[in-house]
Protein backbone atom coordinates (compact mmCIF):
# COMPACT_ATOMS: atom_id res chain seq x y z
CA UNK A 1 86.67 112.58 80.85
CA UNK A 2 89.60 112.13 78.80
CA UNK A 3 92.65 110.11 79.03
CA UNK A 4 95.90 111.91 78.05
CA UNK A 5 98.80 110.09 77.26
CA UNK A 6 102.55 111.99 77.66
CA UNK A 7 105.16 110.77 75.73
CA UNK A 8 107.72 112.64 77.83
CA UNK A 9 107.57 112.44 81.81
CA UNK A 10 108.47 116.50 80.59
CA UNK A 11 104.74 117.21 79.65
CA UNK A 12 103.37 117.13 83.11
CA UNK A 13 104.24 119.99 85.44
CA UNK A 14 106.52 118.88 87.78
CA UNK A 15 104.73 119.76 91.04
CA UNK A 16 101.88 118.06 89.53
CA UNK A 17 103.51 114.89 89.69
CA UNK A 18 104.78 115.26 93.02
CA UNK A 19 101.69 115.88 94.10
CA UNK A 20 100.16 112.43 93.04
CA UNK A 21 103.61 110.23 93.42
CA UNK A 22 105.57 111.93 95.75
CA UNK A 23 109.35 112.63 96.09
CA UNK A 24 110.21 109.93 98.44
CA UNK A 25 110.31 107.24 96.16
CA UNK A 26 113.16 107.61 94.01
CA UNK A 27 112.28 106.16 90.83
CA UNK A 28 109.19 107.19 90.05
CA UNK A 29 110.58 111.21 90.48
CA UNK A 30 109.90 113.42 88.23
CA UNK A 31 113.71 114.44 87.71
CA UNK A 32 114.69 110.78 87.74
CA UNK A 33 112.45 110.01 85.01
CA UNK A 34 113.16 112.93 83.31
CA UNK A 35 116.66 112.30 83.66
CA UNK A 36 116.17 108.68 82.32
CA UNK A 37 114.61 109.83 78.96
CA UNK A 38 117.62 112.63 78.33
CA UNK A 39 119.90 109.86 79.24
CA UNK A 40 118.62 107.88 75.98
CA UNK A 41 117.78 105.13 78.39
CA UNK A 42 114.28 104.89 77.98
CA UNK A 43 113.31 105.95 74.18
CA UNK A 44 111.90 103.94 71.47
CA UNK A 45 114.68 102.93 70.17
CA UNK A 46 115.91 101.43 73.76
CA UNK A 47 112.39 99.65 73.85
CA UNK A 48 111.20 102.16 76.34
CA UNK A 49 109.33 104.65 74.73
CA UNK A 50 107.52 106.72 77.33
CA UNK A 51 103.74 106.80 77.25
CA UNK A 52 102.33 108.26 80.66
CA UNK A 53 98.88 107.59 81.41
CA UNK A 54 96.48 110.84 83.34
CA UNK A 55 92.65 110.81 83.40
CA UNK A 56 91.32 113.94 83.84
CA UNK A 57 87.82 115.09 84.40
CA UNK A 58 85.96 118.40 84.12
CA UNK A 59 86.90 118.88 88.00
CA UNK A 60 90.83 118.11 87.41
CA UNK A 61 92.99 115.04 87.64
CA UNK A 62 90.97 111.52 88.80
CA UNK A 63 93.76 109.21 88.15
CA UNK A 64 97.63 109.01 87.01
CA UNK A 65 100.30 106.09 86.60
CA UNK A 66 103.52 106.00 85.20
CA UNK A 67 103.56 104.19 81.32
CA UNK A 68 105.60 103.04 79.09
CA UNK A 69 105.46 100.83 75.76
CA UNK A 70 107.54 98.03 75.45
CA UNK A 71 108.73 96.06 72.54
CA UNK A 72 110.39 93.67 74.13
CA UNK A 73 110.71 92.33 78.18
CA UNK A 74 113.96 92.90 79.16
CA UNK A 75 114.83 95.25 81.91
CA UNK A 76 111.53 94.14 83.80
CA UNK A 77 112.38 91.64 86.51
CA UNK A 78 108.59 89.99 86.07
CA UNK A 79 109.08 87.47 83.49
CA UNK A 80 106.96 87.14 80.87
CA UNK A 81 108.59 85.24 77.59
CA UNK A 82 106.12 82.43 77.95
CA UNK A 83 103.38 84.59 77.69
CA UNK A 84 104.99 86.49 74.71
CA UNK A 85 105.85 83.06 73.08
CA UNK A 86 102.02 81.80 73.34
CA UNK A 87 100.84 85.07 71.91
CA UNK A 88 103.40 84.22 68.48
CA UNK A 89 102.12 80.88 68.31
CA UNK A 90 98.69 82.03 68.12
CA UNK A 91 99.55 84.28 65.27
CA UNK A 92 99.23 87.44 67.72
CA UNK A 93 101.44 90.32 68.06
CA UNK A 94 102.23 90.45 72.38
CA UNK A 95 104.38 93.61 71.69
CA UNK A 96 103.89 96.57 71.86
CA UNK A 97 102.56 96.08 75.58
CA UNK A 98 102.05 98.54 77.96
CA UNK A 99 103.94 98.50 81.47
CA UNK A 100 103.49 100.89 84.62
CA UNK A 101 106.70 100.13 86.50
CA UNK A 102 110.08 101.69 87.67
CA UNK A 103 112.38 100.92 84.75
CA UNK A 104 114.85 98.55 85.17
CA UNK A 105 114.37 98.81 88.88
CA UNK A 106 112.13 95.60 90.37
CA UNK A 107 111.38 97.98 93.47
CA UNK A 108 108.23 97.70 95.37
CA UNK A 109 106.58 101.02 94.90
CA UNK A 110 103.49 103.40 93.78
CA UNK A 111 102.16 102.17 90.29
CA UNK A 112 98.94 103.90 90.27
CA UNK A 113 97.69 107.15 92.01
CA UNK A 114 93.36 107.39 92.45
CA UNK A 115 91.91 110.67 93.73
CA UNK A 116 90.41 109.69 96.96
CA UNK A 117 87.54 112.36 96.11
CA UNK A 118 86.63 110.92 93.00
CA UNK A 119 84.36 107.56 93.32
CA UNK A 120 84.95 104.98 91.38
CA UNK A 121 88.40 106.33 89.97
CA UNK A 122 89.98 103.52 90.08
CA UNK A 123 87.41 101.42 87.71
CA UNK A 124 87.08 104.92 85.24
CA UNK A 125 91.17 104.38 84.83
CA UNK A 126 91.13 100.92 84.37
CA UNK A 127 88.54 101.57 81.50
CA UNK A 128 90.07 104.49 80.16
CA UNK A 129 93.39 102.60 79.92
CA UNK A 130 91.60 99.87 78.73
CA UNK A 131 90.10 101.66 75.45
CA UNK A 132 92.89 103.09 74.58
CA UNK A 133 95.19 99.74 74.41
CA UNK A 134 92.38 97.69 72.26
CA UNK A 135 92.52 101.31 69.85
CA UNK A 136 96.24 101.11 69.42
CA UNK A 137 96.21 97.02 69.39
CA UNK A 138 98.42 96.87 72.61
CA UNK A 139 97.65 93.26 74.40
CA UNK A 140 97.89 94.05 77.94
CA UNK A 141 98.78 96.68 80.81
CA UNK A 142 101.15 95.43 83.55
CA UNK A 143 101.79 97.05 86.60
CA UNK A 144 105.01 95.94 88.23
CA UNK A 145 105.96 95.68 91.70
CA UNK A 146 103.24 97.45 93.33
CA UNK A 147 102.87 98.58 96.51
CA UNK A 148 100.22 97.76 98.70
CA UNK A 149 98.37 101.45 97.93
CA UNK A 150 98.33 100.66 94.34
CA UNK A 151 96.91 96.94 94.42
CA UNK A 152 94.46 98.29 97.31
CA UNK A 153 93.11 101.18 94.77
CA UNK A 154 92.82 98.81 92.22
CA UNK A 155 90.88 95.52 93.98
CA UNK A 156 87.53 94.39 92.86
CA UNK A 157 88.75 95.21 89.62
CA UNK A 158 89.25 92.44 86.70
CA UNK A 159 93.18 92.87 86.90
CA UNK A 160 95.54 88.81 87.71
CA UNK A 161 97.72 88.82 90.10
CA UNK A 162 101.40 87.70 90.35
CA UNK A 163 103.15 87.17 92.84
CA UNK A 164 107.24 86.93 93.04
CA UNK A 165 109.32 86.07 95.80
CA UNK A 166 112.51 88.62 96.65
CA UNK A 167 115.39 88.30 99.85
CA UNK A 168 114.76 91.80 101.74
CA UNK A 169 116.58 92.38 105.11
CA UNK A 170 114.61 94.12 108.06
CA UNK A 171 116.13 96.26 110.35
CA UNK A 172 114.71 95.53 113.86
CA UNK A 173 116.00 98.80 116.09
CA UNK A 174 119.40 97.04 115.73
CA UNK A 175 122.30 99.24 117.37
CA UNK A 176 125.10 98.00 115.23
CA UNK A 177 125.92 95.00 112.84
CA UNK A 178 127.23 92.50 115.62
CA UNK A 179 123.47 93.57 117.27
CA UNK A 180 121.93 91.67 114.03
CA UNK A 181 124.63 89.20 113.79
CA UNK A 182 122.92 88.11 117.57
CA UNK A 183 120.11 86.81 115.99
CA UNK A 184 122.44 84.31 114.14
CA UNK A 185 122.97 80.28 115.17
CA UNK A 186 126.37 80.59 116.29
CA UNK A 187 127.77 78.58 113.02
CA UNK A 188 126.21 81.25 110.79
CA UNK A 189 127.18 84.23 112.57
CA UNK A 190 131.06 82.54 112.85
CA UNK A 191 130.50 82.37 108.65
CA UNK A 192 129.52 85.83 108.36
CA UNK A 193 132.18 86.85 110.26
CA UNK A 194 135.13 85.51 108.68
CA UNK A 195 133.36 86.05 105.21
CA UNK A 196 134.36 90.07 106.20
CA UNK A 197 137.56 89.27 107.67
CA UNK A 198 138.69 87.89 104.26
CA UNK A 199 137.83 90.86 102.28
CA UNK A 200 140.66 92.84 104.68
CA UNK A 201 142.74 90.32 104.50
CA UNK A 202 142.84 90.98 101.12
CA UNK A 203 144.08 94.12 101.45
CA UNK A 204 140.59 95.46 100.83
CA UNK A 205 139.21 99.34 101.92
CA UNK A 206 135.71 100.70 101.44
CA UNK A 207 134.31 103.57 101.62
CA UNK A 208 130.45 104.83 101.92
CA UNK A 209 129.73 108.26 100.43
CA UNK A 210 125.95 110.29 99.67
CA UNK A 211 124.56 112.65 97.43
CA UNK A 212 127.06 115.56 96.79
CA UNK A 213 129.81 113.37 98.43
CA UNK A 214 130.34 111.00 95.39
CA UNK A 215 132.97 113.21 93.36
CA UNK A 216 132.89 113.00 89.63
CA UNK A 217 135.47 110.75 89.62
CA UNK A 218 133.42 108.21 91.66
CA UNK A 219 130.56 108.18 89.13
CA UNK A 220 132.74 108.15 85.77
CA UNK A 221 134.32 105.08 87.94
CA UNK A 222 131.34 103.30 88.35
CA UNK A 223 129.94 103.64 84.94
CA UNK A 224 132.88 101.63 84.03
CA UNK A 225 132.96 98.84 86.70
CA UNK A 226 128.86 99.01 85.45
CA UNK A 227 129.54 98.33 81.97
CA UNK A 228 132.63 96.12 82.16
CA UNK A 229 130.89 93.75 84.77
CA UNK A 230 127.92 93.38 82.23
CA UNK A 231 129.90 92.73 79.60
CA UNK A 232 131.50 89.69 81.58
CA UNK A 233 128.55 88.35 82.33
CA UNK A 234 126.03 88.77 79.47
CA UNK A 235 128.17 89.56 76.64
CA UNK A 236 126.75 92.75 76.27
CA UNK A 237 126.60 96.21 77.40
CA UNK A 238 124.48 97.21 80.56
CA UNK A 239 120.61 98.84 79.87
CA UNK A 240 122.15 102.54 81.13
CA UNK A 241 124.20 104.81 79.66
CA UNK A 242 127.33 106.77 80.74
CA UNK A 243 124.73 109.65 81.22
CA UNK A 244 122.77 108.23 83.53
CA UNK A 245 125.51 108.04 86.23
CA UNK A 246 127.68 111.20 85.48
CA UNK A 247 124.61 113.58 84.33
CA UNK A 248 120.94 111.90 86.00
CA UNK A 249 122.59 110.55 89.20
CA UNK A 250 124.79 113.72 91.12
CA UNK A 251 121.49 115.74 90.60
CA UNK A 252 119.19 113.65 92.31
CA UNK A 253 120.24 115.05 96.09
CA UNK A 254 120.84 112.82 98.89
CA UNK A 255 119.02 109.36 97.34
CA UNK A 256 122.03 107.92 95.33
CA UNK A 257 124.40 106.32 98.23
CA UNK A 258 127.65 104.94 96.74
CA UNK A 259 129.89 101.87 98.31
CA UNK A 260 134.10 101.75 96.96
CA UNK A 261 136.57 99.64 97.68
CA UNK A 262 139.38 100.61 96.85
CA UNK A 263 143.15 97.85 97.03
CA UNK A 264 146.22 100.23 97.32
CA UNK A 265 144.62 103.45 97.73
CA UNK A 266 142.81 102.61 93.36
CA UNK A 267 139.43 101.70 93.14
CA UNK A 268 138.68 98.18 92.20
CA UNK A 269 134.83 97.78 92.95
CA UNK A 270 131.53 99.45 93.56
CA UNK A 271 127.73 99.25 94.85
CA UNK A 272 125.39 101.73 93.55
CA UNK A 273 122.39 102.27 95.94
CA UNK A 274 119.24 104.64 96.13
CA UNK A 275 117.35 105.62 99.52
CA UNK A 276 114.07 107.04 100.35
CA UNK A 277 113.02 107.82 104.03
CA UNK A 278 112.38 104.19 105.09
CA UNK A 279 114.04 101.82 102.61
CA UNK A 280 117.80 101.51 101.08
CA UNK A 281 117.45 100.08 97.48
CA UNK A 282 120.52 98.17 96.30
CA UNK A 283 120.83 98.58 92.40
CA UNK A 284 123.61 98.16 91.11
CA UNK A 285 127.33 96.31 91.01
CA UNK A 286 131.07 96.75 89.35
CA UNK A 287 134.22 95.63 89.85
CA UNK A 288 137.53 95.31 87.54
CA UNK A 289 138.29 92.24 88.95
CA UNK A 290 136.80 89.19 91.24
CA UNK A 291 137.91 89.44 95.08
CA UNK A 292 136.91 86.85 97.86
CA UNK A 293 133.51 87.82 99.70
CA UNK A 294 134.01 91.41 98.22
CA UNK A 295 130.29 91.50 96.72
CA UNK A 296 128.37 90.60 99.47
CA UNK A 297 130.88 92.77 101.94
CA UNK A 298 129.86 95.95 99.65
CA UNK A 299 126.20 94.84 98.51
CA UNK A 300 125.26 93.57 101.82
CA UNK A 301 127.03 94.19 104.53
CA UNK A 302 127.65 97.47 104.04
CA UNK A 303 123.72 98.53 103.13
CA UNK A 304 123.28 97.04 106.11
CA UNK A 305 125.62 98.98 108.27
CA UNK A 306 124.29 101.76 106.51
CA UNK A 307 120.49 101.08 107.31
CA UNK A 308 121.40 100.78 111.07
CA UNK A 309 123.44 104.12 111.31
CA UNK A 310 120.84 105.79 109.52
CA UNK A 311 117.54 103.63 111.08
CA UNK A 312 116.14 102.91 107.32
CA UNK A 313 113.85 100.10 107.90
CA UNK A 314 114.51 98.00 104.65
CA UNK A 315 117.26 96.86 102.73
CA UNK A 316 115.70 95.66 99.61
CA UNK A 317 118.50 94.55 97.64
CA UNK A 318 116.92 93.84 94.20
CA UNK A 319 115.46 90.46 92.22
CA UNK A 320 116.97 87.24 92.92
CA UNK A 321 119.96 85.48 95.32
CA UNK A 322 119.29 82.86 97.39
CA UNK A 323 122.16 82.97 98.38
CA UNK A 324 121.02 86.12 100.50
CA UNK A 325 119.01 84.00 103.08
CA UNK A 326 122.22 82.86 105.05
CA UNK A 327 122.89 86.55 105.05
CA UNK A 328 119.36 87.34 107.05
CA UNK A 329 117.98 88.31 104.35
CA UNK A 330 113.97 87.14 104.67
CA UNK A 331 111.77 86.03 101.84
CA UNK A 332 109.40 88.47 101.19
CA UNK A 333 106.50 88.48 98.52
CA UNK A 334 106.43 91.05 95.90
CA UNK A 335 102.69 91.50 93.68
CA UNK A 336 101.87 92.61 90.58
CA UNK A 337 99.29 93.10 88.45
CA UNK A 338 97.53 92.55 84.91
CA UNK A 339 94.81 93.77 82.54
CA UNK A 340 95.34 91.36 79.44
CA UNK A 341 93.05 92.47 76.15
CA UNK A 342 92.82 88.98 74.61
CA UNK A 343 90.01 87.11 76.18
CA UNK A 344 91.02 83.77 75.10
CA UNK A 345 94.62 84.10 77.02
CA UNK A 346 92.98 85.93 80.11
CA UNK A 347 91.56 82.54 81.51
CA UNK A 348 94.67 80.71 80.78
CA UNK A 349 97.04 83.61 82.38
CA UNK A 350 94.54 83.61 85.59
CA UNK A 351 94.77 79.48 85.67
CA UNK A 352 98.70 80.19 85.74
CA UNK A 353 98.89 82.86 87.70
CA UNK A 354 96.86 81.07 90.47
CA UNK A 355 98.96 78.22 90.67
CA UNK A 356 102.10 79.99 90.43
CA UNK A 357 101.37 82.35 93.68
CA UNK A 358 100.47 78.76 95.60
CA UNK A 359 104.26 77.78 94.18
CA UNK A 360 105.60 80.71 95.43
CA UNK A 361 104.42 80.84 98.53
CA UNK A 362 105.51 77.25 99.19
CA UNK A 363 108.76 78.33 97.99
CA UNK A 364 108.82 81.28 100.37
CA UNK A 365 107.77 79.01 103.36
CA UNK A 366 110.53 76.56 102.33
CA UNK A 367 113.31 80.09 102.17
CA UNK A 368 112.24 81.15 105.28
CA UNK A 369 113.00 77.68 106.93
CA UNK A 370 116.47 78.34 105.78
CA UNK A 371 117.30 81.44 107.66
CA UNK A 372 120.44 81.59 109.42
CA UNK A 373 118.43 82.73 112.70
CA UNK A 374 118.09 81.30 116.24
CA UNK A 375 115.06 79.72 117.04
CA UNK A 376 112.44 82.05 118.28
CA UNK A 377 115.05 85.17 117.78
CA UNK A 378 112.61 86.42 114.71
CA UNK A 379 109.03 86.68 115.70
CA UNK A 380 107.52 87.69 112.37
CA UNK A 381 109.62 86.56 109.03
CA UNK A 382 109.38 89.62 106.83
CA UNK A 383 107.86 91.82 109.11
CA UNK A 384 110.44 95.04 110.28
């Protein structure tokens, strides 16, 4: 066996890495991650250098995942300075550290693929991965965000798990938006309501366009609502470059979906989104100026109306927002996982990681008390 580790997403044949990962996903595509590395978005000198992991055999491939090394956390949505800060005071280097995850993107999706012919592939990864971080002095692998195939393949194994808590909204055969606005206490749906009659009162048009739809225009646009809305609030530029969106983005088919509004026929604001066949993924957000209830009329409301025209089952609108649940959006448990080379931490990070998934699912159980539905109108919180 050997484990062979790509420091371009360009090394592996293309329909090879469909074949373990798919196409439905977005951002794990080949193209996309391709796309991501010409776009100077995920290099070295971004923090992101590229280091995919494949264990082949004498027989062919046994097990893949996506990799790269990271000298630094941000862009990761699992947060991990504490960790990192421990690891200083102790005199240890935490970066580089290695990361299987969808980059900048804290999706649920495949981390890991296993043949299913190969026994035991799963525990001959882990161990190949794990020889080659204590060779090149790397302190841990984390996979982000997995789905439940990947944390299935890799139980029994000595990996912690974390556990995060994110708003997704579930589309329950709904026939239009007032059909999910039913669910609603009266008071809440009466909020919702007027929350989108203010952003017409304001003078306020927007418009939904896929794929090949979104001109040039649109995406040169929304790099710069991207960029200028970062700015605002961080001080600092966004983690993607003007590439990304004019270059990566209009050749990735029918996934990106693109919300404008537009005041006076000019465009003022946009919502970047990606879709697969079951799920809409809210990413990203611009606007050249602040408007009343504008952000969760094109965020929100309109992934939503989207999702029900189009019968996606998901709307999973990224990390964070409590101030989703009065929108319907549920609180839904996210998992990820972690190999961690330094035995003295490894006890410590399981002791925290243990009590933190007890926290989180009290904090869940306290979100999902908050939910703007009837009484009995939900059966099954998080459940489409």
């Amino acid at each position: 066996m050997q484990l062979e580790i790509h420091p371009s997403i360009g090394d592996i044949p293309e329909q090879e890495w469909q074949a373990w990962f798919g196409t439905d996903y977005p951002f794990l595509r080949h193209d996309f991650l391709l796309g991501l590395e010409q776009a100077d978005c995920t290099t070295r000198s971004a923090g992101w250098t590229p280091c995919h992991l494949v264990l082949r055999g004498s027989a062919g491939a046994i097990a893949a995942a996506p990799g790269f090394l990271k000298s630094h956390s941000y862009g990761e949505y699992v947060f991990d300075w504490a960790w990192a800060d421990a690891w200083q005071r102790a005199g240890l280097d935490y970066y580089p550290k290695l990361i299987s995850a969808a980059p900048f993107t804290p999706a649920t999706g495949p981390r890991v693929w296993c043949n299913p012919e190969v026994t035991g592939a799963a525990s001959l990864f882990l161990s190949a991965v794990e020889q080659f971080c204590r060779e090149q002095g790397i302190s841990g692998w984390h996979m982000l965000f997995a789905d439940d195939g990947s944390t299935d393949s890799l139980s029994g194994l000595e990996l912690v798990e974390r556990s995060t808590c994110q708003f997704h909204w579930f589309n329950r055969d709904y026939s239009s938006f007032d059909d999910f606005l039913g669910l609603f206490s009266s008071r809440k749906r009466k909020n919702v309501r007027r929350e989108r009659q203010r952003v017409a009162a304001q003078g306020l048009t927007l418009a939904t366009r896929t794929g090949t739809e979104i001109r040039s225009e649109d995406w040169s646009f929304f790099h710069h609502c991207y960029q200028t809305t970062y700015v605002k609030r961080s001080g600092h530029g966004g983690y993607l470059s003007r590439e990304f969106f004019t270059d990566l983005c209009p050749r990735l088919g029918a996934a990106p979906v693109m919300v404008t509004a537009e005041l006076d026929r000019r465009p003022v604001a946009a919502a970047l989104f990606f879709q697969s066949a079951s799920t809409l993924y809210g990413r990203y957000w611009g606007c050249l100026r602040e408007y009343d209830g504008l952000h969760f009329e094109a965020c929100y409301y309109q992934g939503i109306e989207y999702c029900i025209a189009n019968k996606l089952a998901r709307l999973d609108p990224g990390a964070q927002g409590e101030h989703k649940i009065q929108r319907g959006f549920e609180p839904t448990i996210t998992r990820s996982l972690h190999w961690v080379a330094e035995s003295g931490f490894r006890k410590a990070i399981e002791d925290f990681c243990s009590r933190e998934r007890s926290q989180v699912q009290a904090y869940r159980d306290d979100a999902a008390s908050l939910l703007p539905f009837r009484e009995g109108a939900v059966p099954a919180i998080g459940v489409a």
